[in-house]
N, C-alpha and C. Protein backbone atom coordinates (compact mmCIF):
# COMPACT_ATOMS: atom_id res chain seq x y z
N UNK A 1 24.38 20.09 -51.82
CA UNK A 1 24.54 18.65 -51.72
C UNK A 1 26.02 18.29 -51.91
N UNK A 2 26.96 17.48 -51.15
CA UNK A 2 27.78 17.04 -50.90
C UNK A 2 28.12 15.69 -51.49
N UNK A 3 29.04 15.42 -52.31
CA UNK A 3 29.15 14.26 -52.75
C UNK A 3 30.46 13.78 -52.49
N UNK A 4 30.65 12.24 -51.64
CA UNK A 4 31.67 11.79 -51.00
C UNK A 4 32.50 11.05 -51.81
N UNK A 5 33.58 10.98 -51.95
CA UNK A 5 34.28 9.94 -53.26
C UNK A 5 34.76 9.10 -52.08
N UNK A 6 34.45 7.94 -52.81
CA UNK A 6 34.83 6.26 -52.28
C UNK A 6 36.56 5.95 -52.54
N UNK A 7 37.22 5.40 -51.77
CA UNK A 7 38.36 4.74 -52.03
C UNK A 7 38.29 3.96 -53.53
N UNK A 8 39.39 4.33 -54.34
CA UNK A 8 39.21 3.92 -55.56
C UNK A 8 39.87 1.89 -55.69
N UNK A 9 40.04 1.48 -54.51
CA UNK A 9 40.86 0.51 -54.17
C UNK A 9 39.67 -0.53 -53.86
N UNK A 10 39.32 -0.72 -53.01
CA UNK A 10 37.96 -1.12 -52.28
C UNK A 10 36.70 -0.50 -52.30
N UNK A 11 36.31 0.64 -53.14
CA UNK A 11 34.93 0.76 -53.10
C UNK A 11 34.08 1.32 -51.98
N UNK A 12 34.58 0.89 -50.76
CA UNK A 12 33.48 1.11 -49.63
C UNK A 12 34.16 2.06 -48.69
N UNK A 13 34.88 2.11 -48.67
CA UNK A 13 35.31 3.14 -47.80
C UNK A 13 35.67 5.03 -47.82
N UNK A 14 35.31 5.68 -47.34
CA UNK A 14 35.48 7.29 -47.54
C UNK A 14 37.15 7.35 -48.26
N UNK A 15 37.48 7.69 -49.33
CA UNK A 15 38.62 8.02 -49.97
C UNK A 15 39.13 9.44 -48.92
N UNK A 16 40.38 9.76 -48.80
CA UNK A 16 40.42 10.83 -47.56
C UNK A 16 42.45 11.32 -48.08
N UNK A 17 42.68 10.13 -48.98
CA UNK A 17 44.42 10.70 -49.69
C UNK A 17 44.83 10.66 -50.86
N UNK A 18 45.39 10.98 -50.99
CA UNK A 18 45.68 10.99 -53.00
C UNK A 18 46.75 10.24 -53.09
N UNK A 19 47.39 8.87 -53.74
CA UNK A 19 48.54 9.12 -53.62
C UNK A 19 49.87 9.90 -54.81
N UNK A 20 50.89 10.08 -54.31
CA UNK A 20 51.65 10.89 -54.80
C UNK A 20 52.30 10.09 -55.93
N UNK A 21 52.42 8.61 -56.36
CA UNK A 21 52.59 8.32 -57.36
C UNK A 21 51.56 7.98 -58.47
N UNK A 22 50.73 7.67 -58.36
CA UNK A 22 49.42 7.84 -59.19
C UNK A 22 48.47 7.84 -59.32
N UNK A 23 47.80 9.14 -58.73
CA UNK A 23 46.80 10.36 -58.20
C UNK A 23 45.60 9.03 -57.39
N UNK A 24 45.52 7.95 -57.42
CA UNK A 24 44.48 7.32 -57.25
C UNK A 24 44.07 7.92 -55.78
N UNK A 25 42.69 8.17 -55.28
CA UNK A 25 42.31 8.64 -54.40
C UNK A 25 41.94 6.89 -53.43
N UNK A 26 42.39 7.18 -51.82
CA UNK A 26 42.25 5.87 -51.72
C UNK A 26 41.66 6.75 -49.84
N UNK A 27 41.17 5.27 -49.30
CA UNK A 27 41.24 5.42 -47.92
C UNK A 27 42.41 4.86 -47.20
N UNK A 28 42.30 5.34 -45.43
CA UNK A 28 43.45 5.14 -44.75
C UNK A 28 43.96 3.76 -44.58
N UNK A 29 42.90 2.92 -45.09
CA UNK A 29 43.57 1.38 -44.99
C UNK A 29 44.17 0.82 -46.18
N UNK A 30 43.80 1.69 -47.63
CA UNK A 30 44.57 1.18 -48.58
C UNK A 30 45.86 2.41 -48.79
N UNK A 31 46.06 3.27 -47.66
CA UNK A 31 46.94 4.38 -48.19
C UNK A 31 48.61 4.48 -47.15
N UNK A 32 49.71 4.59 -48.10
CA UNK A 32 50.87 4.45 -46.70
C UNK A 32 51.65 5.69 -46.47
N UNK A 33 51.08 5.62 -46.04
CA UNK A 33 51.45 7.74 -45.23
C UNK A 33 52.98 7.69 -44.84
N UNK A 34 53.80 6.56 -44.81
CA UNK A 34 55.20 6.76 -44.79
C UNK A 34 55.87 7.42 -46.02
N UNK A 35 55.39 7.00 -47.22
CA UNK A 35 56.11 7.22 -48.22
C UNK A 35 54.95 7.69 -49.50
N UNK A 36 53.34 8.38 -48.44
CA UNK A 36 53.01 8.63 -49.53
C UNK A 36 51.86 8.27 -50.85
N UNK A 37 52.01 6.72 -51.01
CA UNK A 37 51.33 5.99 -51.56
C UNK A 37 50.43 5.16 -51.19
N UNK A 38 49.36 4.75 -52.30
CA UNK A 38 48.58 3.75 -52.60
C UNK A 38 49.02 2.76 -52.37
N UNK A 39 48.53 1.45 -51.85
CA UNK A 39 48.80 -0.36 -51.26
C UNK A 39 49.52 -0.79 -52.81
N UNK A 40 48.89 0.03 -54.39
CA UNK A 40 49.14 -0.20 -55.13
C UNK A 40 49.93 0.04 -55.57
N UNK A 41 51.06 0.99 -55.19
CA UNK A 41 51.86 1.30 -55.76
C UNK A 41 53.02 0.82 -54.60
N UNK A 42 52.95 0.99 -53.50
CA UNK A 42 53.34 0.77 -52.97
C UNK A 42 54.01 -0.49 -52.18
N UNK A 43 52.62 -1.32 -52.28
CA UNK A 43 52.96 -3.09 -52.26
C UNK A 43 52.12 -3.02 -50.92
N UNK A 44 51.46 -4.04 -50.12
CA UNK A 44 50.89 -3.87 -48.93
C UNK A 44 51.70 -3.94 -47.47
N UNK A 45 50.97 -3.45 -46.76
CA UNK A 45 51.75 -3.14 -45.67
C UNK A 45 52.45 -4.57 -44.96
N UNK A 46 53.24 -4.43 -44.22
CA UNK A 46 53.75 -5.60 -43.53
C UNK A 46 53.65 -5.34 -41.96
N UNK A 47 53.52 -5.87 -41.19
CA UNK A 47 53.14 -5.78 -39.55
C UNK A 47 54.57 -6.28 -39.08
């Protein structure tokens, strides 16, 4: 049996990165693969 860990950010989504400043496991919409980090550590993205 396989057990899936949730984005520790939002709850609902498949967690799938760690980030590198503080381990929080998150998914690809709370995670910023430029530099690495969590929305949380990071600040949220800008368009």
């Amino acid at each position: 049996m396989s057990v899936e860990t949730v984005c520790e950010i939002c709850a609902q989504r498949k967690a799938q990165n760690t980030c590198d400043q503080c381990g929080r496991v998150v998914c690809e919409h709370h995670y910023n693969a430029a530099d690495g980090r969590c929305e949380k550590c990071a600040g949220p993205r800008t368009l």
